[in-house]
Structures are given as structure tokens and as C-alpha cells.
Protein backbone atom coordinates (compact mmCIF):
# COMPACT_ATOMS: atom_id res chain seq x y z
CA UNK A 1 -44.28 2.30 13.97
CA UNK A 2 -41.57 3.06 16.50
CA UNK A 3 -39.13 1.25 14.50
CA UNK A 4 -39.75 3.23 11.69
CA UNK A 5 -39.51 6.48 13.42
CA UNK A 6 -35.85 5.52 15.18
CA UNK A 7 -34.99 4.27 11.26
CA UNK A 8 -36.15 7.85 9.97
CA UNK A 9 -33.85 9.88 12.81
CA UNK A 10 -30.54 7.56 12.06
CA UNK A 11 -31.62 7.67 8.17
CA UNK A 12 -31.59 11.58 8.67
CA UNK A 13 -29.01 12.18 10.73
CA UNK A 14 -26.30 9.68 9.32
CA UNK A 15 -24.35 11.22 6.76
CA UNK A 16 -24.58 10.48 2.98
CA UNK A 17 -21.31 9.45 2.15
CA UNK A 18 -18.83 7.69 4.65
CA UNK A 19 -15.51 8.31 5.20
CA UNK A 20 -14.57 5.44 7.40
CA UNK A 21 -14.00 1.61 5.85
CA UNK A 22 -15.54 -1.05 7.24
CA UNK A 23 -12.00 -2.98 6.67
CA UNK A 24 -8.35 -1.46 6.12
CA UNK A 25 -6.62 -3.33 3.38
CA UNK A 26 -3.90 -2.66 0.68
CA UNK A 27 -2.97 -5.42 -2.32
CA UNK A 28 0.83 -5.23 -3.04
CA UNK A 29 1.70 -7.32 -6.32
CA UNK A 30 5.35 -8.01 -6.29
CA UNK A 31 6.69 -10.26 -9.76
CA UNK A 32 9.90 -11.05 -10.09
CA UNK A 33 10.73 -11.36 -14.15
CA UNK A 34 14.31 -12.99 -14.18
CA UNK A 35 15.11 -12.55 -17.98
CA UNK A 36 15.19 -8.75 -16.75
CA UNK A 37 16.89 -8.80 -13.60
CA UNK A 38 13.91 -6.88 -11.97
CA UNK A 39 11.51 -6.55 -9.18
CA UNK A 40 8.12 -5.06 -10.41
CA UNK A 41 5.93 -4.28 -7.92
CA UNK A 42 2.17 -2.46 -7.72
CA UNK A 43 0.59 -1.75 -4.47
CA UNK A 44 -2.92 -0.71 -4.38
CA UNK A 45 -4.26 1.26 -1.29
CA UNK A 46 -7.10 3.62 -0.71
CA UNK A 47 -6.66 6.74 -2.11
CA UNK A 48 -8.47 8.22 1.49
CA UNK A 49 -6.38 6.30 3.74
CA UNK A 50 -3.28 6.93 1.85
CA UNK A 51 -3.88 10.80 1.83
CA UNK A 52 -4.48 11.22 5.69
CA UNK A 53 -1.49 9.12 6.82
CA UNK A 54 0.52 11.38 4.28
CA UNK A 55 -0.91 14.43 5.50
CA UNK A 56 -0.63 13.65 9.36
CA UNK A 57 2.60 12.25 8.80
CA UNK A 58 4.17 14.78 7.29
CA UNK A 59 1.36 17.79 8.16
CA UNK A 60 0.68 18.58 5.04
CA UNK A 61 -2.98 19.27 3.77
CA UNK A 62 -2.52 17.57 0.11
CA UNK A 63 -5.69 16.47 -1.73
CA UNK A 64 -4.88 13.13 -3.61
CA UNK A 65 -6.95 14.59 -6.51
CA UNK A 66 -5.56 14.81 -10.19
CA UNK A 67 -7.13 18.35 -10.79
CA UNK A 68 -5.71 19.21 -7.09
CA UNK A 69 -2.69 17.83 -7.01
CA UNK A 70 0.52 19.75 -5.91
CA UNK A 71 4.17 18.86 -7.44
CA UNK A 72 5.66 18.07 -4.16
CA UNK A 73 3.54 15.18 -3.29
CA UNK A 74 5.74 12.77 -5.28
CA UNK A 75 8.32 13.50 -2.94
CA UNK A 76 6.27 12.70 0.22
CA UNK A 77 4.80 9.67 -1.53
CA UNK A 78 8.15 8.26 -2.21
CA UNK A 79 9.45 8.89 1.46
CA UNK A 80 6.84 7.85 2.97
CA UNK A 81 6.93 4.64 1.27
CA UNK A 82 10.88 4.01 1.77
CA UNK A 83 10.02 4.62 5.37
CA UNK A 84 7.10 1.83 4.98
CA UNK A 85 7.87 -0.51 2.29
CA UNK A 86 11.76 -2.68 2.90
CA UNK A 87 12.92 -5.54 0.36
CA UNK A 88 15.94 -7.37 1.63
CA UNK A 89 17.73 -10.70 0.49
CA UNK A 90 20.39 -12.47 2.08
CA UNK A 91 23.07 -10.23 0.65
CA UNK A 92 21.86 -6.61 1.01
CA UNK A 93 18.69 -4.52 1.31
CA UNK A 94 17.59 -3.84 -1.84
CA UNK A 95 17.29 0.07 -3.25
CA UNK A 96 13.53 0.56 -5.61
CA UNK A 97 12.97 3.24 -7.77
CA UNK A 98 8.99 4.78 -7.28
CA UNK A 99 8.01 5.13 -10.65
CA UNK A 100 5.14 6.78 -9.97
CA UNK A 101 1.26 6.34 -9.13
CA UNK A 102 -2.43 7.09 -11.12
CA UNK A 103 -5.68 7.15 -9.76
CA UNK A 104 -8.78 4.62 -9.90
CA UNK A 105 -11.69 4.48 -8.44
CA UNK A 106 -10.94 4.84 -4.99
CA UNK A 107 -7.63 3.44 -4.89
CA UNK A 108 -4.07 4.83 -6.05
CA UNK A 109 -1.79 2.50 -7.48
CA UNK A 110 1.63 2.76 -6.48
CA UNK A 111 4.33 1.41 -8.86
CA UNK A 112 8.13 0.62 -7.61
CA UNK A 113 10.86 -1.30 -9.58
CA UNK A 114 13.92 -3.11 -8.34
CA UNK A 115 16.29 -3.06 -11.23
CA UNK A 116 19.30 -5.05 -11.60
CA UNK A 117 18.71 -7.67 -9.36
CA UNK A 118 20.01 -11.12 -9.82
CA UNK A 119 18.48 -14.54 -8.69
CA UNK A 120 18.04 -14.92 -5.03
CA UNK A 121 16.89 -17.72 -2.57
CA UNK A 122 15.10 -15.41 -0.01
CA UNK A 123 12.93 -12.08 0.14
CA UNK A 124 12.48 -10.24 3.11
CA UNK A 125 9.32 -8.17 2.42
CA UNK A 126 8.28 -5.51 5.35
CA UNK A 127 4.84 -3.43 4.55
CA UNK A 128 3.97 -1.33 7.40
CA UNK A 129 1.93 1.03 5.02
CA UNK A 130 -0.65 2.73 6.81
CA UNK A 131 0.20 0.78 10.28
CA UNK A 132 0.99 3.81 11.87
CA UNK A 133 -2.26 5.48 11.18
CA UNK A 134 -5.00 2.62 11.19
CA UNK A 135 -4.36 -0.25 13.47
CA UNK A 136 -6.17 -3.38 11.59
CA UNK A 137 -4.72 -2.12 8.42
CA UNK A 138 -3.64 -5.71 6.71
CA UNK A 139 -1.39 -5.61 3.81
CA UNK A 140 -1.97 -8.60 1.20
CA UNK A 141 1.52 -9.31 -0.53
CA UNK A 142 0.92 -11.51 -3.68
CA UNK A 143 4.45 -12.76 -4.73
CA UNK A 144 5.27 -14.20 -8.39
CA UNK A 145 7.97 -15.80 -10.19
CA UNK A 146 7.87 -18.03 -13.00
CA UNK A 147 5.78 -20.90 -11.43
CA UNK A 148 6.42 -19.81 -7.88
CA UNK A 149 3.50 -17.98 -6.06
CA UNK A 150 3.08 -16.88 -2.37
CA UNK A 151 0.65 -15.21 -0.73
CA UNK A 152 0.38 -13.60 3.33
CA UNK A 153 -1.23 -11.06 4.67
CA UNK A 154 1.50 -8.69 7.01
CA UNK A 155 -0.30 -6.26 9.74
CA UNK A 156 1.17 -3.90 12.81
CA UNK A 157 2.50 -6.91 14.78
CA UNK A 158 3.56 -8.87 11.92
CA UNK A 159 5.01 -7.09 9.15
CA UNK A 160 7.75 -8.56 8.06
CA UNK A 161 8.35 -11.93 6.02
CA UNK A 162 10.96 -13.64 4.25
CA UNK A 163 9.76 -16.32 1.60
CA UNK A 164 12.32 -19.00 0.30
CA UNK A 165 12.19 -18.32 -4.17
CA UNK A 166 14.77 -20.49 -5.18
């Protein structure tokens, strides 16, 4: 019966709905479509997470709500990702254009594009997204081009990698 009545307390004073994760993860899909000379690139992260390293980076108090959105947030999106997100080959780092982002579930999709960009043997990919607030934050980078597929996770103390394409 004691059980039941410690079960009851934590039951009652736990709240409803948690904020916290029980992991800290983000999914970056990164394909590399030669007949177009571009870079595409999706990154998935947790619409929570993503707002409070946004707002305490930049002390801001945004809501990453459609209905609540304000204009400016695109702009603190994008340089907060150029801050976080680096693609480099041999020959020069390369420049992405965000495209923009949409909402689902609980995660916001980021979409970036590297136009332009001819065949290369190496990628340098650094993804320190959300490092700086959350320290096991791991960032899953799934790479893809024609038949060639890599996959790592990058994290605080590791998050940088170059992967041989050609």
C-alpha cells in the first residue's frame, strides 16, 4: 500500500507534459544529385530544442509556432545555422542558400541547398547544431550520392568529418 501511496504523490506532483527529452538528436539528410550540380540537404531537429538555443543565443523570446511566428526569425534561423552547420571540399568552403523550414509534429525541418557545385572527392561536414546548448546532443548525418551512402553520428567533441565521394 505504501508503494501505491509514493506512486500517487510522484503521479500528482509530476507534471503532465515534459519538456525535457530523454535523448538529444537531430537527422541531417545531405544528397548530392550530380546531373544538377547541387547539394540538397534537410535537417530535422526538435522544434523545442531548436527554439531555446535560438532564443538564448540570440535573447530573443520567439515561439517556433506557425500562428506565432514573427518575420525576423528567418534571419536568426539562417545565422544561427551558418554559425553551426560548415560544408567544405578540398578546394573551398562551400556557400548554402536556407531555403526555408515547415513544421511537423514536433520537429522543424530545415532545408539548405548548395547550388553549382561540381564533382568532388571529399566533404568536410561540421554540425555543431544545438552543441552549445545541450551537451549529448548527437547529430546523425545521412550522406547520398548515386550508389554512395555514409552514415556517422557528429557530437560536441567530434563534430566534424570529411568522407571520401569519389
Amino acid at each position: 500500500m505504501k508503494f501505491f501511496g509514493i506512486l500517487l504523490v510522484w503521479l500528482t506532483l509530476t507534471p503532465a507534459t515534459q519538456t525535457d527529452h530523454e535523448f538529444y538528436l537531430s537527422v541531417t539528410d545531405i544528397t548530392y544529385v550530380k546531373k544538377e550540380k547541387s547539394l540538397q540537404i534537410i535537417s530535422r531537429v526538435f522544434t523545442d530544442d531548436f527554439e531555446n538555443v535560438i532564443n538564448k543565443r540570440y535573447d530573443k523570446e520567439f515561439k517556433l509556432i506557425p500562428t506565432l511566428e514573427v518575420e525576423e526569425i528567418d534571419f536568426y534561423i539562417e545565422k544561427y545555422i551558418r554559425d553551426k552547420f560548415i560544408l567544405e571540399t578540398k578546394l573551398e568552403v562551400l556557400s548554402f542558400e536556407y531555403v526555408g523550414r515547415k513544421y511537423e509534429d514536433d520537429m522543424v525541418y530545415l532545408f539548405l541547398e548548395v547550388k553549382n557545385l561540381e564533382d568532388f572527392e571529399a566533404l568536410t561536414i561540421e554540425n555543431s547544431i544545438l552543441t552549445d546548448l545541450f551537451q549529448e546532443q548527437k547529430n546523425m548525418i545521412h550522406f547520398k550520392s548515386d550508389n554512395f551512402k555514409k552514415s556517422f553520428i557528429l557530437e560536441k567533441d567530434i563534430s566534424k568529418k570529411t568522407i571520401l565521394h569519389n
